[in-house]
C-alpha atoms as a PDB file:
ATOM      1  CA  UNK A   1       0.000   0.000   0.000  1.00  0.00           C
ATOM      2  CA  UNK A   2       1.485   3.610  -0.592  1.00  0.00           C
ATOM      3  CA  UNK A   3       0.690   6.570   1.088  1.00  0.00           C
ATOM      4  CA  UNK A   4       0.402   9.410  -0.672  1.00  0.00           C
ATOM      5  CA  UNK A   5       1.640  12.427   1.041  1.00  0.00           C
ATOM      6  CA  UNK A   6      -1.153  15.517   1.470  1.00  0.00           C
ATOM      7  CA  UNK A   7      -0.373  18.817   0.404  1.00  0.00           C
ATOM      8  CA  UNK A   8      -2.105  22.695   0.193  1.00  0.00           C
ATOM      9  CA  UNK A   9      -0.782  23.074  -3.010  1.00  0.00           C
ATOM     10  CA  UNK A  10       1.735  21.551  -5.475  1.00  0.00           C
ATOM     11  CA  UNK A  11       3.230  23.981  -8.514  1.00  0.00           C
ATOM     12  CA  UNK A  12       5.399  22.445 -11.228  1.00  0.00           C
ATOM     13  CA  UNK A  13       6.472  24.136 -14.237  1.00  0.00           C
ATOM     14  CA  UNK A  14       8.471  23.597 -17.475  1.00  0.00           C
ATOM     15  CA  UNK A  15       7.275  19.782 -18.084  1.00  0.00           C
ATOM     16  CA  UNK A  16       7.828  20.282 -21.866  1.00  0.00           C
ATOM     17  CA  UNK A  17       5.628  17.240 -22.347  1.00  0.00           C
ATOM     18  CA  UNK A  18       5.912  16.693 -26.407  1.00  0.00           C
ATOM     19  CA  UNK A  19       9.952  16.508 -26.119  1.00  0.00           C
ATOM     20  CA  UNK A  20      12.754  14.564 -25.845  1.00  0.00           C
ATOM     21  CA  UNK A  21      13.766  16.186 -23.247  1.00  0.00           C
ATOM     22  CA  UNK A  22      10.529  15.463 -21.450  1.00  0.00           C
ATOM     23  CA  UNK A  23      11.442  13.427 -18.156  1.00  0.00           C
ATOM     24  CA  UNK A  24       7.593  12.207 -17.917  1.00  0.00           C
ATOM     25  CA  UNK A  25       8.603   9.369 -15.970  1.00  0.00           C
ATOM     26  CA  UNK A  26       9.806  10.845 -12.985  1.00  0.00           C
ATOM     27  CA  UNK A  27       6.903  13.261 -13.577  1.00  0.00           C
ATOM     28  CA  UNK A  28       4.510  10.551 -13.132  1.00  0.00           C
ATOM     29  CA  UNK A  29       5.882   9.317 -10.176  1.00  0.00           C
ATOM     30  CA  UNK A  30       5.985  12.065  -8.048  1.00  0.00           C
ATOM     31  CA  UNK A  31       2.060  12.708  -9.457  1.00  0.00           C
ATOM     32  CA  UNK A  32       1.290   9.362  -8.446  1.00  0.00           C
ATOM     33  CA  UNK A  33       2.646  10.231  -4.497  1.00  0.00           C
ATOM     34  CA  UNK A  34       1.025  13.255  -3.559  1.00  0.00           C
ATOM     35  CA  UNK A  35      -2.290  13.858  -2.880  1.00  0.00           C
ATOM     36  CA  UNK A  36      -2.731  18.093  -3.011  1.00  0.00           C
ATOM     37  CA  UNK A  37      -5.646  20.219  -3.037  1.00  0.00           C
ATOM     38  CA  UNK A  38      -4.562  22.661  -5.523  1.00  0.00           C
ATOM     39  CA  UNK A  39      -2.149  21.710  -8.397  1.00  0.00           C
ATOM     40  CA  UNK A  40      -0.778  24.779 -10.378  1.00  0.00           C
ATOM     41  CA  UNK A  41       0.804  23.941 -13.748  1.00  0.00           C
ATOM     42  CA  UNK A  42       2.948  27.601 -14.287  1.00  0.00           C
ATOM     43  CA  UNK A  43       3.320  27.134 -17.737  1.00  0.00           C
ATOM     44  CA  UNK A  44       5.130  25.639 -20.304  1.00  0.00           C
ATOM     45  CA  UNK A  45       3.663  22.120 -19.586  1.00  0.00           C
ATOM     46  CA  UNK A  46       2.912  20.704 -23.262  1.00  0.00           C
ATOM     47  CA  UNK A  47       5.184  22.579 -25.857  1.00  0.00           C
ATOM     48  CA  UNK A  48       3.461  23.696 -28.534  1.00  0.00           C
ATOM     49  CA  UNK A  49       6.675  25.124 -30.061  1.00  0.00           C
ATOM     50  CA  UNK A  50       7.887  21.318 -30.856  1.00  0.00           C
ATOM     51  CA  UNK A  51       5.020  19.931 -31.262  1.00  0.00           C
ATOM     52  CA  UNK A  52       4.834  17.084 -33.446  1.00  0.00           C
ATOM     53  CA  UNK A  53       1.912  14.459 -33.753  1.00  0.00           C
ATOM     54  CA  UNK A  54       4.553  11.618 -34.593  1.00  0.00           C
ATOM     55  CA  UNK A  55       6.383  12.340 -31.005  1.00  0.00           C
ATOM     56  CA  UNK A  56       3.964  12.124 -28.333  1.00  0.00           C
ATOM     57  CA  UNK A  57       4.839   8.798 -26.362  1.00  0.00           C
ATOM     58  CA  UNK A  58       2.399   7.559 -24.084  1.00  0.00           C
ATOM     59  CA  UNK A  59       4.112   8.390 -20.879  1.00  0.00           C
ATOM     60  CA  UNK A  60       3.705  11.766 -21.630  1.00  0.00           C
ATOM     61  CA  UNK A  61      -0.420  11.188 -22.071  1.00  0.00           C
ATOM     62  CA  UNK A  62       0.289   9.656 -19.040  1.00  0.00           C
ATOM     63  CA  UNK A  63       0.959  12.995 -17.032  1.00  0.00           C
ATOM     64  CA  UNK A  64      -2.343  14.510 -19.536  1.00  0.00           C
ATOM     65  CA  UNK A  65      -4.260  11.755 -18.115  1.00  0.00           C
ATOM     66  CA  UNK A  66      -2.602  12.100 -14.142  1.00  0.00           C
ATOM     67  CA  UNK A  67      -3.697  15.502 -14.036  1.00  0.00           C
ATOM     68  CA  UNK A  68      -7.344  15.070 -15.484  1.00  0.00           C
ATOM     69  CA  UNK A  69      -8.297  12.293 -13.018  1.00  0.00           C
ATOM     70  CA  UNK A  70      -6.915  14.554 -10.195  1.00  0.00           C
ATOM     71  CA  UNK A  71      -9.083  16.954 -11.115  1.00  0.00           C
ATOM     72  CA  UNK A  72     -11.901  14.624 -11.312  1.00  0.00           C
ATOM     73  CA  UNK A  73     -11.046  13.596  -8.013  1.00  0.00           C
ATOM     74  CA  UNK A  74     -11.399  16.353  -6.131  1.00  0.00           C
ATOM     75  CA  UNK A  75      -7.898  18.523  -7.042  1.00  0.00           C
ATOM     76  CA  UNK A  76      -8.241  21.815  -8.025  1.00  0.00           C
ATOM     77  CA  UNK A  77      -6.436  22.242 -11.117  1.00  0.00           C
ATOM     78  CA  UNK A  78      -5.058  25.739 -12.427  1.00  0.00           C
ATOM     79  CA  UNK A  79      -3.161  25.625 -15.342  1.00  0.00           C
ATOM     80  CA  UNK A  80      -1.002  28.918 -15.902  1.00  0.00           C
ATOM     81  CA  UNK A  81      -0.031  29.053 -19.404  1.00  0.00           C
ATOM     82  CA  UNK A  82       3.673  29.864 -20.403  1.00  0.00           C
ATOM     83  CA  UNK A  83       5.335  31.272 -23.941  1.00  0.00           C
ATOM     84  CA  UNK A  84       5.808  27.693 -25.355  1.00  0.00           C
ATOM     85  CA  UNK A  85       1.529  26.670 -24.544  1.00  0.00           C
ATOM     86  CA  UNK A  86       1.088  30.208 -25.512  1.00  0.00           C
ATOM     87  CA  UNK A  87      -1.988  28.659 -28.010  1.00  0.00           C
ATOM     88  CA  UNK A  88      -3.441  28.228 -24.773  1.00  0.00           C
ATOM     89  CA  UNK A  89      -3.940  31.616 -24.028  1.00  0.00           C
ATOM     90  CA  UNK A  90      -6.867  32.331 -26.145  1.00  0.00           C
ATOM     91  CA  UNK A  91      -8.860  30.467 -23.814  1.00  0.00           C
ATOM     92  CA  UNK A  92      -7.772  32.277 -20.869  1.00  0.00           C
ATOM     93  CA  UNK A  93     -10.711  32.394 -18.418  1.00  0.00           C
ATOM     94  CA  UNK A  94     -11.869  29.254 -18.921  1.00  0.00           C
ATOM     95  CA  UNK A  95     -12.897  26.781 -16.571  1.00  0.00           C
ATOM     96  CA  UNK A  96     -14.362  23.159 -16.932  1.00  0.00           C
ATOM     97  CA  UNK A  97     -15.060  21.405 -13.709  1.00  0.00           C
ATOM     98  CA  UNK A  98     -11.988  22.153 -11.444  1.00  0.00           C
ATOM     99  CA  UNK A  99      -9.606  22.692 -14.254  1.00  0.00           C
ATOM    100  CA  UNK A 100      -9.381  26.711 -15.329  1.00  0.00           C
ATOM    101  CA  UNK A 101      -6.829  28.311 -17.466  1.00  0.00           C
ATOM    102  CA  UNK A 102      -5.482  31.919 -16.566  1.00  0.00           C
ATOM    103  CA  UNK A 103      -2.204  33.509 -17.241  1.00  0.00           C
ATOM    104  CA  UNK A 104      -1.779  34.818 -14.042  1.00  0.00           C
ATOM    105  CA  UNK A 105      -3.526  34.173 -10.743  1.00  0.00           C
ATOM    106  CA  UNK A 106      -3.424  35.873  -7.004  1.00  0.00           C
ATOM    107  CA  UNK A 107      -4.082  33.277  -4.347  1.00  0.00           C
ATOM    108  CA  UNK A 108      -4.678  34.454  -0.401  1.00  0.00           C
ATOM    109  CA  UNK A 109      -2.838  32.170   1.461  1.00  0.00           C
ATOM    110  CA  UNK A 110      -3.067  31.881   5.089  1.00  0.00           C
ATOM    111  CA  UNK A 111      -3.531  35.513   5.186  1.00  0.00           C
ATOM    112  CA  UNK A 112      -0.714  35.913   3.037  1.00  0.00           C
ATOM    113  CA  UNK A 113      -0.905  37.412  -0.935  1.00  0.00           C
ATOM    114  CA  UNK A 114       0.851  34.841  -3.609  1.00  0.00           C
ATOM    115  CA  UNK A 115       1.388  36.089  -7.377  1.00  0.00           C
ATOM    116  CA  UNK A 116       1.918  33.537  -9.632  1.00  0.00           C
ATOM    117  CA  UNK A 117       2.806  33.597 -13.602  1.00  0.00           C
ATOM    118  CA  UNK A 118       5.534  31.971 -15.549  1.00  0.00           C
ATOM    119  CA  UNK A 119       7.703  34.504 -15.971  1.00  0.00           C
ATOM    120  CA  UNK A 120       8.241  34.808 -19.709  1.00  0.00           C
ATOM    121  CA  UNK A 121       6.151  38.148 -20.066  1.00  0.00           C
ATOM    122  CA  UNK A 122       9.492  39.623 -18.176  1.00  0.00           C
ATOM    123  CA  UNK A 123      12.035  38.232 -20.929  1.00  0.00           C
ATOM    124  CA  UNK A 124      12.590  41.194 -23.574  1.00  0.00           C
ATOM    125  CA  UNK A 125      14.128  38.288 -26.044  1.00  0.00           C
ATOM    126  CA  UNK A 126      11.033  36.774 -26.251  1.00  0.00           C
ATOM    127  CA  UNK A 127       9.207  39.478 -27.022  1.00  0.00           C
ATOM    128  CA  UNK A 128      11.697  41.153 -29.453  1.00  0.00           C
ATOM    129  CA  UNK A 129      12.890  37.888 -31.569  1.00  0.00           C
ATOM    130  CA  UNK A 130      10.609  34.968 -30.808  1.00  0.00           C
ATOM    131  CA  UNK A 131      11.712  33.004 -33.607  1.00  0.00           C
ATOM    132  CA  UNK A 132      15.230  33.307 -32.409  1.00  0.00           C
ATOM    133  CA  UNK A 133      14.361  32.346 -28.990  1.00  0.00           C
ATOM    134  CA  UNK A 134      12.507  29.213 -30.608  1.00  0.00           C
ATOM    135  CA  UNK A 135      15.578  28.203 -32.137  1.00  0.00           C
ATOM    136  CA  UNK A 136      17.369  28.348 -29.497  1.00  0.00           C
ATOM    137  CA  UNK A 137      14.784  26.108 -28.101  1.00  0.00           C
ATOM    138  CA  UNK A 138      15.217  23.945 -30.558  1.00  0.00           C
ATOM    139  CA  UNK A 139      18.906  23.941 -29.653  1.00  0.00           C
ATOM    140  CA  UNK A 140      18.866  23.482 -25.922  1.00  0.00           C
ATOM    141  CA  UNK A 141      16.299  20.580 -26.452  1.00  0.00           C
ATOM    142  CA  UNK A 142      18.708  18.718 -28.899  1.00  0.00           C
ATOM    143  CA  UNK A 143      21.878  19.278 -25.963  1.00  0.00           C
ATOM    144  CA  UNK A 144      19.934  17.230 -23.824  1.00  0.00           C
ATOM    145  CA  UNK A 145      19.134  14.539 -25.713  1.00  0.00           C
ATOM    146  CA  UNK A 146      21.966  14.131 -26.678  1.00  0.00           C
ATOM    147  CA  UNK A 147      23.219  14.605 -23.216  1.00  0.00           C
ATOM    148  CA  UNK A 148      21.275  11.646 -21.819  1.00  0.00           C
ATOM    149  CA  UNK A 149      22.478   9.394 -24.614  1.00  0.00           C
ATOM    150  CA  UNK A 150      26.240  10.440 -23.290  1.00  0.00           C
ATOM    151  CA  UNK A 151      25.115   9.594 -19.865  1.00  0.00           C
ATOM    152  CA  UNK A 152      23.857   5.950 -20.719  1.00  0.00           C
ATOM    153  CA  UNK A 153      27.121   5.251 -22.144  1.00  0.00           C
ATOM    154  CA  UNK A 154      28.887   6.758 -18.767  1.00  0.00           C
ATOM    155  CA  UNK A 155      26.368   4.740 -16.738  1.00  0.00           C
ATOM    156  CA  UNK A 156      27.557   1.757 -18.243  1.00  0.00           C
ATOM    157  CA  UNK A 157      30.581   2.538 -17.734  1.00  0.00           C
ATOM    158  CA  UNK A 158      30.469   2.989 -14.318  1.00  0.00           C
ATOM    159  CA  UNK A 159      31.126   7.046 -14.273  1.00  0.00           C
ATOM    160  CA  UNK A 160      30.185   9.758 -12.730  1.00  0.00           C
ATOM    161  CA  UNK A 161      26.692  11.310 -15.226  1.00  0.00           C
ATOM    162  CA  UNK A 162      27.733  15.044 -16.514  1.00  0.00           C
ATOM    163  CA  UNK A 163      25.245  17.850 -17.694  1.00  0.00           C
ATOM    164  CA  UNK A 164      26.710  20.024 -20.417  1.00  0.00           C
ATOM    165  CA  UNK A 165      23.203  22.158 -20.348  1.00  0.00           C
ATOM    166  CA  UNK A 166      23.631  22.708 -16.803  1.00  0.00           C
ATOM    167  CA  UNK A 167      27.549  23.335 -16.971  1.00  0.00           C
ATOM    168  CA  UNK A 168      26.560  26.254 -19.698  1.00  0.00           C
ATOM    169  CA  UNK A 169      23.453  28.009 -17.620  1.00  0.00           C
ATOM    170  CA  UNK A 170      25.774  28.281 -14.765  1.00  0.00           C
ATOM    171  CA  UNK A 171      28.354  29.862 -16.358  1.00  0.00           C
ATOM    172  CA  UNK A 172      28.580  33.567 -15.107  1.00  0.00           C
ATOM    173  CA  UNK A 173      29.835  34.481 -18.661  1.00  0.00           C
ATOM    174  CA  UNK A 174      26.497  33.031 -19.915  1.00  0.00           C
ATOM    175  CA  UNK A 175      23.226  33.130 -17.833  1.00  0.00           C
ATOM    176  CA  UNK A 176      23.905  34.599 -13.854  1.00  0.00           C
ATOM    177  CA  UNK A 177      23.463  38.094 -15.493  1.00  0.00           C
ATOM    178  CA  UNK A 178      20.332  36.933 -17.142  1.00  0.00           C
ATOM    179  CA  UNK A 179      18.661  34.631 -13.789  1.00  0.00           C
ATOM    180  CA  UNK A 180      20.044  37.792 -11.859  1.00  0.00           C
ATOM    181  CA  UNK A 181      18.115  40.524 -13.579  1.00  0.00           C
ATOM    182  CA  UNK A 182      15.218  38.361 -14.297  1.00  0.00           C
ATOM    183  CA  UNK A 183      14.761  37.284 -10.569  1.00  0.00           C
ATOM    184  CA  UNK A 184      15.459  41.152  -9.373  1.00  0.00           C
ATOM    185  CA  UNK A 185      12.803  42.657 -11.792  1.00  0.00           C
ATOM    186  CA  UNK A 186      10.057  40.128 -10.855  1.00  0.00           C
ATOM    187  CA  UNK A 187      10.972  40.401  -6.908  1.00  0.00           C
ATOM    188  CA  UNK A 188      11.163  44.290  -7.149  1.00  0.00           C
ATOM    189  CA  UNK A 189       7.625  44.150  -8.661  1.00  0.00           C
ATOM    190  CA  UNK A 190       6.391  41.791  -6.201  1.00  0.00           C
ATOM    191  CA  UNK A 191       7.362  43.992  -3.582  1.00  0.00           C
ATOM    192  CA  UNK A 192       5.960  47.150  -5.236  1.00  0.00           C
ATOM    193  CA  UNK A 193       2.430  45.539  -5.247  1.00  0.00           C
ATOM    194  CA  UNK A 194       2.587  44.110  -1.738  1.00  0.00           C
ATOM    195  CA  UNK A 195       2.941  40.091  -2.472  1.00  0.00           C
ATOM    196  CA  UNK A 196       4.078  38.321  -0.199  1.00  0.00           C
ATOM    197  CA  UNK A 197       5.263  35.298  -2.375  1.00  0.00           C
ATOM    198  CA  UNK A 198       6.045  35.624  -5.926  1.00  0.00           C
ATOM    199  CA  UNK A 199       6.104  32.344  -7.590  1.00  0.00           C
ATOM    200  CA  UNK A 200       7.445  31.575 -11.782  1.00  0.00           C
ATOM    201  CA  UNK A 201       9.139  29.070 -13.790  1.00  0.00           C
ATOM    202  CA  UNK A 202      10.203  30.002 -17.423  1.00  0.00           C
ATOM    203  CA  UNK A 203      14.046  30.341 -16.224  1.00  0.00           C
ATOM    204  CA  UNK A 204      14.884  26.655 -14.813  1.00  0.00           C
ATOM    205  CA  UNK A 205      16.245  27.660 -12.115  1.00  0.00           C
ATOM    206  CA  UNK A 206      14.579  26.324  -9.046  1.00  0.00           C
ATOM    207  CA  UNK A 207      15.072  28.854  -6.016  1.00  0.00           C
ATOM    208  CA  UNK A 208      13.828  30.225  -3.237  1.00  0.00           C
ATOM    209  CA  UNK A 209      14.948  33.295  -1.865  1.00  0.00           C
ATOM    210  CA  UNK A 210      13.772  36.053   0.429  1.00  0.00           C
ATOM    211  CA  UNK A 211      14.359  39.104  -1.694  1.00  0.00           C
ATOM    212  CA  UNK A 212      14.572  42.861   0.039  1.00  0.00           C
ATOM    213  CA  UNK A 213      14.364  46.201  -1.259  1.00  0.00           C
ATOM    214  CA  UNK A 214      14.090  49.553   0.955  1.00  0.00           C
ATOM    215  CA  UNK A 215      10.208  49.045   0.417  1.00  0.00           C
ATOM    216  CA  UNK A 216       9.888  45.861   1.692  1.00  0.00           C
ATOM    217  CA  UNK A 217      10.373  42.075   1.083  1.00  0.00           C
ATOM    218  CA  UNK A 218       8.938  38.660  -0.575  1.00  0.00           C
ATOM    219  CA  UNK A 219       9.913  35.554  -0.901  1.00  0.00           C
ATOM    220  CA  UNK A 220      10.905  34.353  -4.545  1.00  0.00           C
ATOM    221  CA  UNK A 221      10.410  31.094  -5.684  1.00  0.00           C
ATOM    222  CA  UNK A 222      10.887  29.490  -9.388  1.00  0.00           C
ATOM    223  CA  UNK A 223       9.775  25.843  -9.150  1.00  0.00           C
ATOM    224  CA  UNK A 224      12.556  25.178 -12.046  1.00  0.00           C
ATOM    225  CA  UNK A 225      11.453  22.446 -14.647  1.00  0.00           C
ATOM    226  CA  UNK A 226      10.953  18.276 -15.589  1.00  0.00           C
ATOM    227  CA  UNK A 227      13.779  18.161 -17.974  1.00  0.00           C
ATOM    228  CA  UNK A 228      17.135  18.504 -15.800  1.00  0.00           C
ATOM    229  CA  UNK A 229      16.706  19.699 -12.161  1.00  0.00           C
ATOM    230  CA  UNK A 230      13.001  17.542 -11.330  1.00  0.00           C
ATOM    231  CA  UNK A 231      11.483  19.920  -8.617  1.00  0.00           C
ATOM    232  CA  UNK A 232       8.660  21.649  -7.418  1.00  0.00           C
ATOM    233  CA  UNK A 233       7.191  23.496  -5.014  1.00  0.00           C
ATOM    234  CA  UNK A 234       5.450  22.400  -1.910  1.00  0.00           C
ATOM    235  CA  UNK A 235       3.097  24.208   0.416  1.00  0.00           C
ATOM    236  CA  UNK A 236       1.670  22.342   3.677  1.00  0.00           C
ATOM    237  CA  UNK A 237       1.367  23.414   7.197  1.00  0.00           C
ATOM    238  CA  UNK A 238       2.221  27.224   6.105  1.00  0.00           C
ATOM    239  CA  UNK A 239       5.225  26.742   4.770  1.00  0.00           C
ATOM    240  CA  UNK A 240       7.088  26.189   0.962  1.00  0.00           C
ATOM    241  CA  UNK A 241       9.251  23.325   0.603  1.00  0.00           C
ATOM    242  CA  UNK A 242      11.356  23.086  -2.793  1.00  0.00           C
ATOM    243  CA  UNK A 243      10.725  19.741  -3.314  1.00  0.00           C
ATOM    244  CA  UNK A 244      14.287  17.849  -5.252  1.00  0.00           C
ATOM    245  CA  UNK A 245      12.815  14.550  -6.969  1.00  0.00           C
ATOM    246  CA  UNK A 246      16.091  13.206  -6.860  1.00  0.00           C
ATOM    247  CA  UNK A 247      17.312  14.099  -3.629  1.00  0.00           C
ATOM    248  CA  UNK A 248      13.493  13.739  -1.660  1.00  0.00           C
ATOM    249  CA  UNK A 249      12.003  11.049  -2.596  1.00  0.00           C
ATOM    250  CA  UNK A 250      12.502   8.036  -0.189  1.00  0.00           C
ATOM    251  CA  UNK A 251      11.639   5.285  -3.310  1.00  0.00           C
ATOM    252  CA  UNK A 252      10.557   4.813  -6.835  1.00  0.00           C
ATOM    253  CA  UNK A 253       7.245   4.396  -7.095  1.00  0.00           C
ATOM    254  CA  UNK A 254       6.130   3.547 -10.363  1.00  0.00           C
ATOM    255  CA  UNK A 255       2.188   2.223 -11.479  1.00  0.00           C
ATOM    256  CA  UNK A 256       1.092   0.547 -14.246  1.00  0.00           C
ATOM    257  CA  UNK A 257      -1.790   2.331 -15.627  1.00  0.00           C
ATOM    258  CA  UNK A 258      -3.907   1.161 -19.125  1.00  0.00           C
ATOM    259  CA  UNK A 259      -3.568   3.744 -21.754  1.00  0.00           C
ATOM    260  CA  UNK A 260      -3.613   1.254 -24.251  1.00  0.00           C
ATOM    261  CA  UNK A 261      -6.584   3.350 -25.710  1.00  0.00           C
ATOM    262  CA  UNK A 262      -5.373   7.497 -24.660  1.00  0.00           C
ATOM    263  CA  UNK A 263      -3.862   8.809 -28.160  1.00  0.00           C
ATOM    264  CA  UNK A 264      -2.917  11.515 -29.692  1.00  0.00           C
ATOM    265  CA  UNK A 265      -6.224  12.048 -30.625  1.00  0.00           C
ATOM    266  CA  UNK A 266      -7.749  12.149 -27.302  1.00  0.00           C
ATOM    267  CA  UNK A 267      -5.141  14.960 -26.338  1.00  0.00           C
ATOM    268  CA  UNK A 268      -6.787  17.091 -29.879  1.00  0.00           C
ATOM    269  CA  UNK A 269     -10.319  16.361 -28.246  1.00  0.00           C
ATOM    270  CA  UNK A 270      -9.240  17.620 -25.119  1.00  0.00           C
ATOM    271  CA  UNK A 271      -8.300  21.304 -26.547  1.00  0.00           C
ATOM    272  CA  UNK A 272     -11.264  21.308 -29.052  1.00  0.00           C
ATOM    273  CA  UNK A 273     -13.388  21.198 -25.898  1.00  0.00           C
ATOM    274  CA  UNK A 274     -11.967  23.942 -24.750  1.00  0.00           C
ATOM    275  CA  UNK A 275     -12.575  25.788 -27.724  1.00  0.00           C
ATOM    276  CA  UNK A 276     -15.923  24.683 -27.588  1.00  0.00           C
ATOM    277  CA  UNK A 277     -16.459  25.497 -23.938  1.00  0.00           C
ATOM    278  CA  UNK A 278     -15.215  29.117 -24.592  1.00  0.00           C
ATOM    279  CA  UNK A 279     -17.566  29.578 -27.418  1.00  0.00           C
ATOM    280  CA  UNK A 280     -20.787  28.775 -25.439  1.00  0.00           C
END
């Protein structure tokens, strides 16, 4: 028998479901151990960018599928959409059952004031060369499948894995600049509007930080992604936890569920639903 631990609320981010990079696996997992009362998917949880109907293996309707019986269960489900489900935004305000899509939302919790978004509404490359930041999407996706090919042959091999993605976004000469300004300009804001948590993703950098300016301070947190780092945030007994798959969980878990008949097509229905929803 497991027991599934309960949580307030659960927030995971950057599952790029529709990838290579995709760890839906792991994803599953940790879905399949927790038992929260609101789940917040902040953004960039199907990529729409890479989206191709001959890649979509079934572990990764396996998370589509997770997420919908949650909801059906009971779970509140807000899905936050990011830049690469940006399709999704069109149907911003909708809500079926206990699933709703927003692109922002402001939760009172415990008397406190959360803002959450993903984040990518703050990054001026986005919004000045999207096609250049898609390619470089393209790019990073590619380094780290190619990465976990290398680290099968190391494994083997009895060596130490290695993460040439990860050696690159913590270069200072690369990305601390970027995560630095990034973090300040979203915590600066936070503070100007009186949150007491800000919460994003977009970056993959999971953190969380009490950040102070001469007005004040909040407590940044990024819940980082499903392709390199595995984490997410955690709130339970009035406090955030940044939860490390690898580090916190105390065994695999792993279930065997039937979705010998979820395809691609069911995932199609799903968003034509929402169209149709949004049209009524």
């Amino acid at each position: 028998m497991i027991i599934k631990r309960k949580l307030e609320i659960v927030v995971i981010s950057d599952v790029h479901l529709g990838t290579n990079a995709c760890h839906a696996k792991k994803l599953l997992n940790y879905l399949n151990c927790i038992t929260p009362k609101k789940l917040i998917l902040n953004g960039d949880i199907i990529d729409a960018w890479q989206f191709n109907k001959q890649y979509f293996p079934k572990q990764h309707l396996k998370i589509i599928k997770k997420i919908m019986d949650m909801a059906a269960d009971g779970v509140e489900v807000i899905y936050i959409t990011g830049n690469h489900d940006d399709i999704l935004r069109k149907f911003t305000g909708t809500t079926i059952g206990n699933v709703s899509i927003v692109d922002k939302k402001v939760l009172d919790i415990d008397g406190k004031q959360a803002w959450f978004f993903h984040g990518d509404v703050f990054d001026i490359s986005i919004k000045n060369a999207k096609w250049l930041t898609k390619l470089g999407s393209y790019g990073y996706n590619m380094l780290l499948w190619l990465n976990r090919l290398s680290n099968l042959v190391l494994e083997k091999l009895g060596k130490e894995k290695y993460s040439k993605s990860k050696k690159i976004k913590n270069s200072k000469s690369n990305s601390s600049k970027v995560i630095y300004t990034f973090e300040k300009v979203i915590s600066n804001l936070a503070i100007e509007n009186g949150y007491d948590y800000v919460i994003c993703g977009h970056i993959h950098h999971p953190k969380m930080e009490i950040k102070e300016t001469k007005k004040g301070q909040t407590l940044y947190m990024n819940s980082g992604d499903w392709m390199e780092h595995f984490t997410a945030l955690e709130y339970q007994f009035k406090r955030w936890k940044l939860y490390h798959y690898n580090k916190d969980k105390l065994a695999p878990f792993f279930v065997d569920e039937d979705v010998s008949d979820l395809q691609i097509k069911d995932l199609i229905a799903a968003i034509t639903i929402f169209k149709q929803t949004k049209q009524i």
